[in-house]
Protein backbone atom coordinates (compact mmCIF):
# COMPACT_ATOMS: atom_id res chain seq x y z
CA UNK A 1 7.62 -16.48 15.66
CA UNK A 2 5.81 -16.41 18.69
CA UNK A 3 2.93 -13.78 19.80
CA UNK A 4 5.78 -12.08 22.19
CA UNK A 5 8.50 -11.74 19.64
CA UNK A 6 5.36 -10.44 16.91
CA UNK A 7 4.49 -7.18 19.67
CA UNK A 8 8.52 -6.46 19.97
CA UNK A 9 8.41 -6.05 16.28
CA UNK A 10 5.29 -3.76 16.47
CA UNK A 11 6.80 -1.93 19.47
CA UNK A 12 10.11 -0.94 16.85
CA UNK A 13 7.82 0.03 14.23
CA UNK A 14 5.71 2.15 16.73
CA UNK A 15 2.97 0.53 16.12
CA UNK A 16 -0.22 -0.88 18.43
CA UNK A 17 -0.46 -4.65 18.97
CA UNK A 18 -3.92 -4.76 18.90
CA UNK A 19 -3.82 -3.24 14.95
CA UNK A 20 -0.90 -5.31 13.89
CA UNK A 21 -1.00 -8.82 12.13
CA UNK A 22 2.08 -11.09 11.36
CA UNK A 23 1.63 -13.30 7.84
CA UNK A 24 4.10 -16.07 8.35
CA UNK A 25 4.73 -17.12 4.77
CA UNK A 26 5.56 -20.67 2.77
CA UNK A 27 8.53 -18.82 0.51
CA UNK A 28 10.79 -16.22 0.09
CA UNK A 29 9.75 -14.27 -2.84
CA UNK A 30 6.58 -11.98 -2.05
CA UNK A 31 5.55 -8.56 -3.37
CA UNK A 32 3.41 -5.70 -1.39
CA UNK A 33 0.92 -6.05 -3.75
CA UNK A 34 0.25 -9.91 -2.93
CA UNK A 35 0.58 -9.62 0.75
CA UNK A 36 -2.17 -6.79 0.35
CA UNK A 37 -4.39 -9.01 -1.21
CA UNK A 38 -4.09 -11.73 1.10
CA UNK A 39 -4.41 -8.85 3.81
CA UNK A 40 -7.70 -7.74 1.75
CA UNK A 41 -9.46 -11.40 1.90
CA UNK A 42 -9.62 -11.53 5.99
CA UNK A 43 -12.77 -10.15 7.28
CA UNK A 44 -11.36 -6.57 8.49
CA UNK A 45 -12.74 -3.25 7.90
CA UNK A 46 -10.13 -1.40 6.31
CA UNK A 47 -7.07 -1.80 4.25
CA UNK A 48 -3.86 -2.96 5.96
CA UNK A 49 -0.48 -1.24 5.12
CA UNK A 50 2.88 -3.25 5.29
CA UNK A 51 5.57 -2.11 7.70
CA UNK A 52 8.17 -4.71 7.23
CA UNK A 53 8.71 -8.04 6.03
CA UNK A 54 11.70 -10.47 6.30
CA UNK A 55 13.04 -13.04 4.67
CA UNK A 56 14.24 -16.36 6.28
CA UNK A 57 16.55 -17.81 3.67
CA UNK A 58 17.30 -20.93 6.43
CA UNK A 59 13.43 -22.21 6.67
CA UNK A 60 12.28 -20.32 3.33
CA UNK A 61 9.69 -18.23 4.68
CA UNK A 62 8.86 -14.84 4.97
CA UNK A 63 7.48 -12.71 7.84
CA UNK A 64 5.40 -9.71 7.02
CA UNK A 65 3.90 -7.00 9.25
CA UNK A 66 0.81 -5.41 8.49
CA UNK A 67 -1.06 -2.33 10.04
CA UNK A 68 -4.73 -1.09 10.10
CA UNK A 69 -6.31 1.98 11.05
CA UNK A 70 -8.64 0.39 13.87
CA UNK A 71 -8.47 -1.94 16.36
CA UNK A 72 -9.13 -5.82 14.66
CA UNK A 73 -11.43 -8.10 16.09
CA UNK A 74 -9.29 -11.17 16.72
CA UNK A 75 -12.37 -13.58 17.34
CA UNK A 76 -13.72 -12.81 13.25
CA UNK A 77 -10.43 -13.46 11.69
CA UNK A 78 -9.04 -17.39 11.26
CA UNK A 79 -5.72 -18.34 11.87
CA UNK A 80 -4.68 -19.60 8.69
CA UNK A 81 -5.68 -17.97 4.94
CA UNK A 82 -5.03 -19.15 1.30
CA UNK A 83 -2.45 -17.19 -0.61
CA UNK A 84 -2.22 -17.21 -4.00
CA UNK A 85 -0.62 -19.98 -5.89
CA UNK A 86 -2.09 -22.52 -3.25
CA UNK A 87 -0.20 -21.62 -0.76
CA UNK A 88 -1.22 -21.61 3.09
CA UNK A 89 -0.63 -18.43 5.17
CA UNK A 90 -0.38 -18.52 9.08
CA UNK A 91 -1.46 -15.34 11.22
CA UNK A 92 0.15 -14.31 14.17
CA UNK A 93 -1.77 -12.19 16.77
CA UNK A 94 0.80 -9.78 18.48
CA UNK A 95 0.28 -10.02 22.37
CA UNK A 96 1.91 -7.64 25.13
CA UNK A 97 5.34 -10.17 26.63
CA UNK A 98 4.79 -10.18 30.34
CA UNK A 99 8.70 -11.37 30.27
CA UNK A 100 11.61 -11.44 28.23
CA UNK A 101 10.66 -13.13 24.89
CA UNK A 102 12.20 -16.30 24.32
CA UNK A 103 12.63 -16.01 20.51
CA UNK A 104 14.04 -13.52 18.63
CA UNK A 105 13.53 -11.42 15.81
CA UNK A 106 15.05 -12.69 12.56
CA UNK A 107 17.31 -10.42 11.17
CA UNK A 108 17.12 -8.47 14.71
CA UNK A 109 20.77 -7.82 14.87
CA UNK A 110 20.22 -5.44 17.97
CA UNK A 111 22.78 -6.37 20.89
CA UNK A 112 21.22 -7.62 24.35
CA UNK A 113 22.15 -4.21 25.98
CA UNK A 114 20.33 -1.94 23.32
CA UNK A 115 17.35 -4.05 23.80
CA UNK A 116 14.16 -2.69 25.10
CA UNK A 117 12.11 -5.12 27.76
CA UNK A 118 8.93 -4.26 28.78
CA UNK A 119 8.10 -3.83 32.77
CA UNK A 120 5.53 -6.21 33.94
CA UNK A 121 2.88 -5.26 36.34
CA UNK A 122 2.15 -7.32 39.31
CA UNK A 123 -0.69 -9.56 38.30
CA UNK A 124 -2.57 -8.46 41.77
CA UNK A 125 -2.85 -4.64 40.15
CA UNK A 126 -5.38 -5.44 38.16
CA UNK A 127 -7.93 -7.99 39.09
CA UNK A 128 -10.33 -10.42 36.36
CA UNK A 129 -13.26 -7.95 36.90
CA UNK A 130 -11.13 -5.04 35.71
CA UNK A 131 -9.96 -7.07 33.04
CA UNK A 132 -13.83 -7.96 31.85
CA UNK A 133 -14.95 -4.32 32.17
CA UNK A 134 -12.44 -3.29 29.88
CA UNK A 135 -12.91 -6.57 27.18
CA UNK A 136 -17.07 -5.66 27.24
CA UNK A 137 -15.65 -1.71 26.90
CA UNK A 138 -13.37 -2.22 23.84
CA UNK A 139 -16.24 -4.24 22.41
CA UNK A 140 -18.67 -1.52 22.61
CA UNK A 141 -15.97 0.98 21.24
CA UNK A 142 -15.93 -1.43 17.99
CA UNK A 143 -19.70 -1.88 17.82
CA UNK A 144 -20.19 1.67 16.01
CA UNK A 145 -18.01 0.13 12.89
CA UNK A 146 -21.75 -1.13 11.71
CA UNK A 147 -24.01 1.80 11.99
CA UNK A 148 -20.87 3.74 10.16
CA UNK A 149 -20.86 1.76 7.38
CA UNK A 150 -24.57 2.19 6.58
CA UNK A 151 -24.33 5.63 6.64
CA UNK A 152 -24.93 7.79 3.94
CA UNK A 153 -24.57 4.89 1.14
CA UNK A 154 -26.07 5.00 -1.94
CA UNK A 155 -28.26 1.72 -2.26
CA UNK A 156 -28.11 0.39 -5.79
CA UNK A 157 -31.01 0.33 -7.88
CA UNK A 158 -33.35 -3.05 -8.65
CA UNK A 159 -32.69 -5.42 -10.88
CA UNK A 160 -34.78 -8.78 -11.89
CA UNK A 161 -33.45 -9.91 -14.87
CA UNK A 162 -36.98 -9.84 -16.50
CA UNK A 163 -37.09 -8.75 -20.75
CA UNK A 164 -38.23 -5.78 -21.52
CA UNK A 165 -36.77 -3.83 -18.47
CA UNK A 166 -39.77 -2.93 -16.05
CA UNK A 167 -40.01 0.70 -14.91
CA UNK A 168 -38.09 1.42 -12.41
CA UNK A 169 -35.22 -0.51 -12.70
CA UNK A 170 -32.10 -0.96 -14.67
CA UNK A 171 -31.19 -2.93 -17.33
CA UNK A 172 -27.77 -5.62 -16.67
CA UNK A 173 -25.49 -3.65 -18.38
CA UNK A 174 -26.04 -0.25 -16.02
CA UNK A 175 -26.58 -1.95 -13.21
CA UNK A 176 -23.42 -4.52 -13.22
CA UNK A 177 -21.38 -1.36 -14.25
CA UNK A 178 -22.82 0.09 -11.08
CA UNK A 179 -22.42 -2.95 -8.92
CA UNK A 180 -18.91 -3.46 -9.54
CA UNK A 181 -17.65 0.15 -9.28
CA UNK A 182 -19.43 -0.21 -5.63
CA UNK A 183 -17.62 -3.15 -4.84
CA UNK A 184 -14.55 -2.13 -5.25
CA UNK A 185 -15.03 0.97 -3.51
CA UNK A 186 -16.90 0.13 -0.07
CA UNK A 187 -14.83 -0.29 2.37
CA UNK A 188 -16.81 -2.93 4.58
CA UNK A 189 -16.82 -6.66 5.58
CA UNK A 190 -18.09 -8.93 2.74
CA UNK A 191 -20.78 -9.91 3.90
CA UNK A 192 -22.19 -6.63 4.45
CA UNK A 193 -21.12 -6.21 0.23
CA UNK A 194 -23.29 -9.39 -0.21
CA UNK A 195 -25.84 -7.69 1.96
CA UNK A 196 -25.48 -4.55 -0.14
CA UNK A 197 -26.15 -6.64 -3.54
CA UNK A 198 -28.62 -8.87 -2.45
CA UNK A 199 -30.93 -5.68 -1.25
CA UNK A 200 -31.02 -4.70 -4.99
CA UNK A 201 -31.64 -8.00 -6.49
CA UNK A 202 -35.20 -9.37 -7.04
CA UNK A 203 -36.98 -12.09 -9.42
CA UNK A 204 -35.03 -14.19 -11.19
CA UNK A 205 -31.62 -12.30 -9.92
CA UNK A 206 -32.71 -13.35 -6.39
CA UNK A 207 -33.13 -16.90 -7.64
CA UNK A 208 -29.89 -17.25 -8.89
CA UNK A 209 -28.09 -15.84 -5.91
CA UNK A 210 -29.77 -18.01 -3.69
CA UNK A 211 -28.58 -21.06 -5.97
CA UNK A 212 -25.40 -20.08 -5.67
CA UNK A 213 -25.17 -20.05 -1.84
CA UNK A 214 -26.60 -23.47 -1.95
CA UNK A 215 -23.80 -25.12 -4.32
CA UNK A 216 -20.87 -22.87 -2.90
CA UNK A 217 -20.76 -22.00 1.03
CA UNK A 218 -17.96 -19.40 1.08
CA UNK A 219 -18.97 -17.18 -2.00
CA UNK A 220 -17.81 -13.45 -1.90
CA UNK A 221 -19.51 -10.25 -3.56
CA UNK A 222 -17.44 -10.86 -6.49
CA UNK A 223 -19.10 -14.09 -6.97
CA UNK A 224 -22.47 -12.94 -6.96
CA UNK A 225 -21.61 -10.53 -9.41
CA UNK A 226 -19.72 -13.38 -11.95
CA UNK A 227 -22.87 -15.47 -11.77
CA UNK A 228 -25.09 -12.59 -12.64
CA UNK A 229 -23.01 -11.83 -15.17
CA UNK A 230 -23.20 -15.18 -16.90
CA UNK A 231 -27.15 -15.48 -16.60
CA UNK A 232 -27.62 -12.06 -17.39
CA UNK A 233 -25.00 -10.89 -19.39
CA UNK A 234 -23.78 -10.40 -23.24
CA UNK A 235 -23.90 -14.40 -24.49
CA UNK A 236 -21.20 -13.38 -27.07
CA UNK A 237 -17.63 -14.54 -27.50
CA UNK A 238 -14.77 -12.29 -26.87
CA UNK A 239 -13.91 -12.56 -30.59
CA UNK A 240 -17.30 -11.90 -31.89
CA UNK A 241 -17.31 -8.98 -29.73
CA UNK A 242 -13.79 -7.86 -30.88
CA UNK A 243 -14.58 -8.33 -34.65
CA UNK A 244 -17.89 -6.12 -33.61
CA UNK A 245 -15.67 -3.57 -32.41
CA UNK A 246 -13.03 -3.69 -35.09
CA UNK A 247 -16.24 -2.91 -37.42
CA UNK A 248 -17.96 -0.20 -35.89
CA UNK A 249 -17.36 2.95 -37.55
CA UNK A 250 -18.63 6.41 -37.07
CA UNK A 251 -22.15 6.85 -38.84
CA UNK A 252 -22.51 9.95 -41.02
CA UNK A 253 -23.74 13.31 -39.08
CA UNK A 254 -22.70 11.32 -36.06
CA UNK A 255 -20.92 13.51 -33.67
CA UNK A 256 -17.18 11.89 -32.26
CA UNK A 257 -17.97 12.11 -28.61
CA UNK A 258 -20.66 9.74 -29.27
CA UNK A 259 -18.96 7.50 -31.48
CA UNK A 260 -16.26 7.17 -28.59
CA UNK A 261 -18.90 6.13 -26.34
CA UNK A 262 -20.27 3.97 -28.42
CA UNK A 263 -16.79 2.08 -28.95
CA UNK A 264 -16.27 2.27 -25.44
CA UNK A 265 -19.45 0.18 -24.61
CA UNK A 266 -18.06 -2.61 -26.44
CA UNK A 267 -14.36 -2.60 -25.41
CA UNK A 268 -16.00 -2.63 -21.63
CA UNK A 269 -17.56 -5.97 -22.24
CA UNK A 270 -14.33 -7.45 -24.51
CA UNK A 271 -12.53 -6.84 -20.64
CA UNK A 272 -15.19 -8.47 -18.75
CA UNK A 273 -14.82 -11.53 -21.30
CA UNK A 274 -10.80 -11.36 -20.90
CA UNK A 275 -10.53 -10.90 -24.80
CA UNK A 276 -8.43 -7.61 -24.28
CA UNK A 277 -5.55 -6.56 -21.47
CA UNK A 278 -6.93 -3.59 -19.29
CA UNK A 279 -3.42 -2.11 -19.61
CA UNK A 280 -3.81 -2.06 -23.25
CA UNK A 281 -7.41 -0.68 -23.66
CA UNK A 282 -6.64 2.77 -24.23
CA UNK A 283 -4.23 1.74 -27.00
CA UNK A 284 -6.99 -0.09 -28.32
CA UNK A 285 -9.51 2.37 -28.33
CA UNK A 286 -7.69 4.95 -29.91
CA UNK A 287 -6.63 2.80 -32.54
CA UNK A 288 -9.83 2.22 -33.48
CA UNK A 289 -11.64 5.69 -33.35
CA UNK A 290 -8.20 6.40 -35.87
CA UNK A 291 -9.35 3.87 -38.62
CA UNK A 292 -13.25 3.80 -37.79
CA UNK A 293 -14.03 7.85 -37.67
CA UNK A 294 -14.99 9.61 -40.72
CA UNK A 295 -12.17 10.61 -42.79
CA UNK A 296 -13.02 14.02 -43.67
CA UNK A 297 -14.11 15.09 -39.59
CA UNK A 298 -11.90 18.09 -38.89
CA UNK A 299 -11.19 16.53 -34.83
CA UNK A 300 -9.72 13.47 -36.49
CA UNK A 301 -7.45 15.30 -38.09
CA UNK A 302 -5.98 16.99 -34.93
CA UNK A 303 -5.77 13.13 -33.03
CA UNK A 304 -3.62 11.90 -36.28
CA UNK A 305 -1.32 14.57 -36.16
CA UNK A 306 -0.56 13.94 -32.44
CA UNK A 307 3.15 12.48 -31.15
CA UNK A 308 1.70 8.29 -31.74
CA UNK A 309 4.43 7.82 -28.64
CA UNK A 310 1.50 9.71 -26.22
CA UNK A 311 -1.30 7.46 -25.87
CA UNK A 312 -4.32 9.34 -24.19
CA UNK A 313 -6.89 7.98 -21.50
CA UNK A 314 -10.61 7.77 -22.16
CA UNK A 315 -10.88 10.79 -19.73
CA UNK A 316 -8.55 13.03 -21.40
CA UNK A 317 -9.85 11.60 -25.47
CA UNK A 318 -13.31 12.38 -24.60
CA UNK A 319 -12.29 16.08 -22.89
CA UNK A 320 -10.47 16.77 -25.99
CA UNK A 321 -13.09 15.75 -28.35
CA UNK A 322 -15.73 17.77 -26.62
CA UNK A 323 -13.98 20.91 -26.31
CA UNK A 324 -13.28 20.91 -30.29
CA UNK A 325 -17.05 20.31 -30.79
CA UNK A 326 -17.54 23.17 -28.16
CA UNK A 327 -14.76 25.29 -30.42
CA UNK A 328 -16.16 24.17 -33.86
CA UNK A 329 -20.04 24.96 -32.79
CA UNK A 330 -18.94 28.67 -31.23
CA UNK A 331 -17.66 29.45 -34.48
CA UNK A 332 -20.49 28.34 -36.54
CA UNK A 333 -22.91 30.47 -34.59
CA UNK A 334 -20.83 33.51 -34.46
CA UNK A 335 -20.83 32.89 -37.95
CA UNK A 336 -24.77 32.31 -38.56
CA UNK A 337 -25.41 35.76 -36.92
CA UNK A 338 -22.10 37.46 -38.99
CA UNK A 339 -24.61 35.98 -41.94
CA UNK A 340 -27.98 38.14 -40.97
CA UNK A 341 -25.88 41.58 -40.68
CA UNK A 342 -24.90 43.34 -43.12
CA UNK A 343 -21.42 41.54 -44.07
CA UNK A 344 -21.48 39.37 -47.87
CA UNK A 345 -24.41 37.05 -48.44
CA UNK A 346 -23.23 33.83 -46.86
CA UNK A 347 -25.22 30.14 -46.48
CA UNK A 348 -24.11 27.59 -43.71
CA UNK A 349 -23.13 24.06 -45.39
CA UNK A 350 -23.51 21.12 -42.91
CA UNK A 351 -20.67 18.52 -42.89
CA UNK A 352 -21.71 15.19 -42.82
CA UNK A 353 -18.86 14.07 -41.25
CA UNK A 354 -19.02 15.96 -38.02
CA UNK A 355 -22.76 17.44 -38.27
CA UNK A 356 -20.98 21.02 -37.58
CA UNK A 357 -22.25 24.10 -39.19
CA UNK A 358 -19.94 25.52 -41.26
CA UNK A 359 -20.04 29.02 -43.02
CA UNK A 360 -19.24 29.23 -46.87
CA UNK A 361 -19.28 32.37 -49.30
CA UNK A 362 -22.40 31.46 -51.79
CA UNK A 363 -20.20 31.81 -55.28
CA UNK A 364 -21.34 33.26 -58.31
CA UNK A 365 -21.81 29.67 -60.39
CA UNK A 366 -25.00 28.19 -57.69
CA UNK A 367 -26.07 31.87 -58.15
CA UNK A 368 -25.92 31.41 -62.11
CA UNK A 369 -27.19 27.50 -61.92
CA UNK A 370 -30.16 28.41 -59.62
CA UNK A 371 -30.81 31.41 -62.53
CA UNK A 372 -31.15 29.19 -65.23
CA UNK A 373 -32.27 26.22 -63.63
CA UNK A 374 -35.81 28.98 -62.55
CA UNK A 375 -35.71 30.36 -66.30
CA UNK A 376 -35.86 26.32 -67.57
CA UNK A 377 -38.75 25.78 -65.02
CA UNK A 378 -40.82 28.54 -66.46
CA UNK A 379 -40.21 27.72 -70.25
CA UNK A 380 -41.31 24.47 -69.67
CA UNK A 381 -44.73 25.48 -67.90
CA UNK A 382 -45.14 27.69 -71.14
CA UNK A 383 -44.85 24.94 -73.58
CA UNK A 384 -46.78 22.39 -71.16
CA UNK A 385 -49.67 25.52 -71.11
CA UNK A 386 -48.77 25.32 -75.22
CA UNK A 387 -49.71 21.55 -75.95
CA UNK A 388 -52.68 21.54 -73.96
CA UNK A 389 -54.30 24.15 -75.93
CA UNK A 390 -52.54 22.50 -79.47
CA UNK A 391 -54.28 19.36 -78.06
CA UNK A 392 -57.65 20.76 -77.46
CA UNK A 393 -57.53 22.71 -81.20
CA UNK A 394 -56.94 19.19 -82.26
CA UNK A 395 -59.96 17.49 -80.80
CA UNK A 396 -61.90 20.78 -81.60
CA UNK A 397 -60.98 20.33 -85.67
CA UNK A 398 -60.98 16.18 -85.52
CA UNK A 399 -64.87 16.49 -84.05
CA UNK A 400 -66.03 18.90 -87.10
CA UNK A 401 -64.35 17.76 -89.68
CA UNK A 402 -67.78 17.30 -91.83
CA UNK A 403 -69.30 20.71 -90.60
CA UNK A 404 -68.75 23.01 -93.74
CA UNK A 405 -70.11 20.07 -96.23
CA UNK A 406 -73.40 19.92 -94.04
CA UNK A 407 -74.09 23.55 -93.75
CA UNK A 408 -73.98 23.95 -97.36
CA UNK A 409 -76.96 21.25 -98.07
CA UNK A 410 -78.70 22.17 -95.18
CA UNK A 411 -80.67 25.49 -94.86
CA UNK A 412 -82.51 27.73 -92.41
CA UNK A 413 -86.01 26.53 -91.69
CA UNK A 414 -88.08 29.45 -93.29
CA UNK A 415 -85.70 30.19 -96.43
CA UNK A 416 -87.24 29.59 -100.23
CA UNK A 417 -84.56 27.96 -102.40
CA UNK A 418 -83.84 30.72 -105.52
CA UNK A 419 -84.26 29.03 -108.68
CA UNK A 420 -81.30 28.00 -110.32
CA UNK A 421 -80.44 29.69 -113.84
CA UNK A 422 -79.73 27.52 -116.18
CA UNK A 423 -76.98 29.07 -118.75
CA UNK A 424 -77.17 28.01 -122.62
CA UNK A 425 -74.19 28.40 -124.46
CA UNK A 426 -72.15 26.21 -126.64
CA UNK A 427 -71.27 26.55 -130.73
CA UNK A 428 -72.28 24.57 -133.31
CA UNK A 429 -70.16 23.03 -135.53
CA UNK A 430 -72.66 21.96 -138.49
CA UNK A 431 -74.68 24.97 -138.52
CA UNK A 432 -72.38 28.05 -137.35
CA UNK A 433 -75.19 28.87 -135.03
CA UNK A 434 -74.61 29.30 -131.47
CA UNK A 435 -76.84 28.66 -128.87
CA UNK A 436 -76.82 24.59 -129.23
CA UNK A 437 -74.75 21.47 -129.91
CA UNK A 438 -74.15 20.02 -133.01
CA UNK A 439 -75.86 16.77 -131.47
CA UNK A 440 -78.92 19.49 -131.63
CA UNK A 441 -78.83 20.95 -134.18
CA UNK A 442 -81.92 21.08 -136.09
CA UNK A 443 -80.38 23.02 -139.35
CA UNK A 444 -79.14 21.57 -142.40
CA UNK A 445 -75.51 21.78 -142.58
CA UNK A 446 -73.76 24.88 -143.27
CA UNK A 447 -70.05 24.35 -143.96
């Protein structure tokens, strides 16, 4: 297809010539979505939109159309691009026919007297100086593109790769999050992305950017960010990171929200490592928080008796979650200050698996229990007070053991000893007589 056959096909699509590009294509079978990425690797602001394509079963090839918003400067963009698979895509600039185009249209089944031909103007209408003026004004008109796309951005914050983190900036993990979400977003030129990234990059981050534009010529954004990630980044396997995953579990007191975020973290780097399908992530998550959360948590409870055929979104898990934490802690303080008032003595018993005050009626057995175990605490200061004194007694009586036997020999300084009195008795046996023994006895025998 020639430039003058490309602008008839713009002209039926009412479309401009000087926003339109023709892919000429090496085969037959192509998709939107891989003729916009080949559209989204030229050096054009903006995202092109395809407004036909056709197939030429004859030369197996395929002509696409493709709009943008703005006018495309023609001198930035080469005339040949690689596709995926290997494959080599040409680019056709649409230019205004002066005459009747000499090829036609595959697939154009129009007849010749349908057929629209544009009206030439004589070439002495409108001179070369004319013709500059307006090439230097169309120029100008694209020239505020730049200042446009530096408006208003939000500049990413520093990173150096230096351990620990240094105030101010982020740590890899943030700031790749960051940096990626930004990539995909801006809608600039890539080198004014690679602009964007090298402004927040410093230290040993700079350093490795820089070695990568010296061993590859033609790197894009995305590049910068794959090297960072693999000086930088998490230096684990996607299957020690998976078998991390599969064996977190919800700590006790740990609220559910958190515990999702914390799963979260780690199913974001499994994708980056290409251990787990994107499409399948929210499966995956929700699998897990199912077998990891504690078993007794009230919001886990709810999730398992959900249809399994409905699997939610992080977004919508997360909103859930939160608004039955919101629910559960409402009711706990409504019923803390139902407690103070002059309703039934209540107590508030925290459940370690959610950490969620909840009220309970204090029944009659703790009351009982907490009676006797206060009646067995004072008993057993009584007999504690008991053997202390039985102890001292002890040492008291051990110590004077030999008291009475002294104070009976020993007397008051001062104090005459009374004579003793002597007392004679005894009968004798060889006199009669009393008064003496018969050892003693002086008499003569008297039987």
């Amino acid at each position: 297809m020639n430039p003058e056959a490309a602008a008839k096909w713009c002209k039926q699509h009412n479309a401009q010539p000087e926003q339109c590009l023709v892919f000429m294509l090496p085969d037959t079978k192509w998709t939107d979505v891989q003729l916009r990425n080949v559209a989204e690797s030229l050096p054009v602001v903006g995202r092109g939109f395809v407004l036909d394509s056709i197939m030429d079963t004859a030369e197996h090839k395929t002509l696409a159309l493709l709009e943008w918003r703005n006018p495309l400067v023609r001198e930035q963009i080469p005339q040949s691009v690689s596709g995926p698979g290997e494959n080599v895509v040409h680019v056709i600039f649409p230019e205004r026919c002066t005459t009747s185009p000499t090829e036609e249209i595959p697939g154009d089944t129009a007849s010749p007297s349908t057929t629209e031909v544009e009206v030439s103007l004589p070439s002495n209408a409108i001179g070369p100086e004319v013709l500059n003026a307006l090439g230097s004004l169309v120029e100008k008109c694209l020239k505020p593109t730049q200042p446009f796309t530096g408006f208003g951005y939000r500049k990413l914050r520093f990173f150096s790769g230096k351990q620990p983190t240094p105030q101010g900036e982020e740590d890899f993990e943030s700031w790749m999050d960051q940096a990626s979400q930004a990539v995909e977003e801006w809608d600039i030129p890539e080198t004014q992305k690679k602009q964007r990234i090298a402004e927040s990059l410093k230290g040993l981050a700079a350093d490795t950017i820089r070695n990568l534009k010296m061993s590859k010529f033609d790197c894009t954004a995305k590049d910068y960010l794959e090297v960072l990630h693999d000086v930088f980044g998490r230096t684990e396997k996607a299957s020690d990171l998976l078998y991390q995953f599969e064996h977190t579990y919800q700590e006790v007191g740990e609220k559910l929200s958190d515990y999702i975020n914390r799963l979260d973290k780690i199913l974001h780097q499994i994708i980056l490592k290409k251990g787990v399908d994107p499409k399948v992530a929210d499966q995956v998550r929700i699998g897990q928080i199912l077998q990891g959360a504690q078993a007794m948590d009230p919001i886990m409870w709810k999730l398992r008796m959900r249809d399994r055929r409905e699997t939610l979104t992080y977004s919508q898990l997360v909103k859930e979650v939160r608004e039955e934490e919101a629910l559960l802690e409402a009711k706990s303080q409504t019923s803390t200050q139902a407690a103070s008032g002059s309703k039934p003595e209540l107590a508030t018993v925290h459940t370690t698996q959610t950490g969620v005050m909840v009220p309970s009626v204090v029944s009659t057995e703790v009351s009982q229990l907490q009676a006797q175990v206060s009646t067995l605490t004072e008993a057993i200061t009584q007999v504690t007070r008991s053997v202390a004194e039985l102890q001292k007694i002890v040492v008291v009586l051990a110590e004077g053991k030999d008291t009475p036997a002294k104070a009976s020999t020993v007397r008051p300084k001062g104090e005459s000893a009374k004579p003793r009195s002597i007392a004679i008795s005894g009968f004798c046996f060889r006199c009669g007589e009393t008064g003496h023994m018969k050892r003693q006895c002086p008499n003569a025998e008297n039987l």
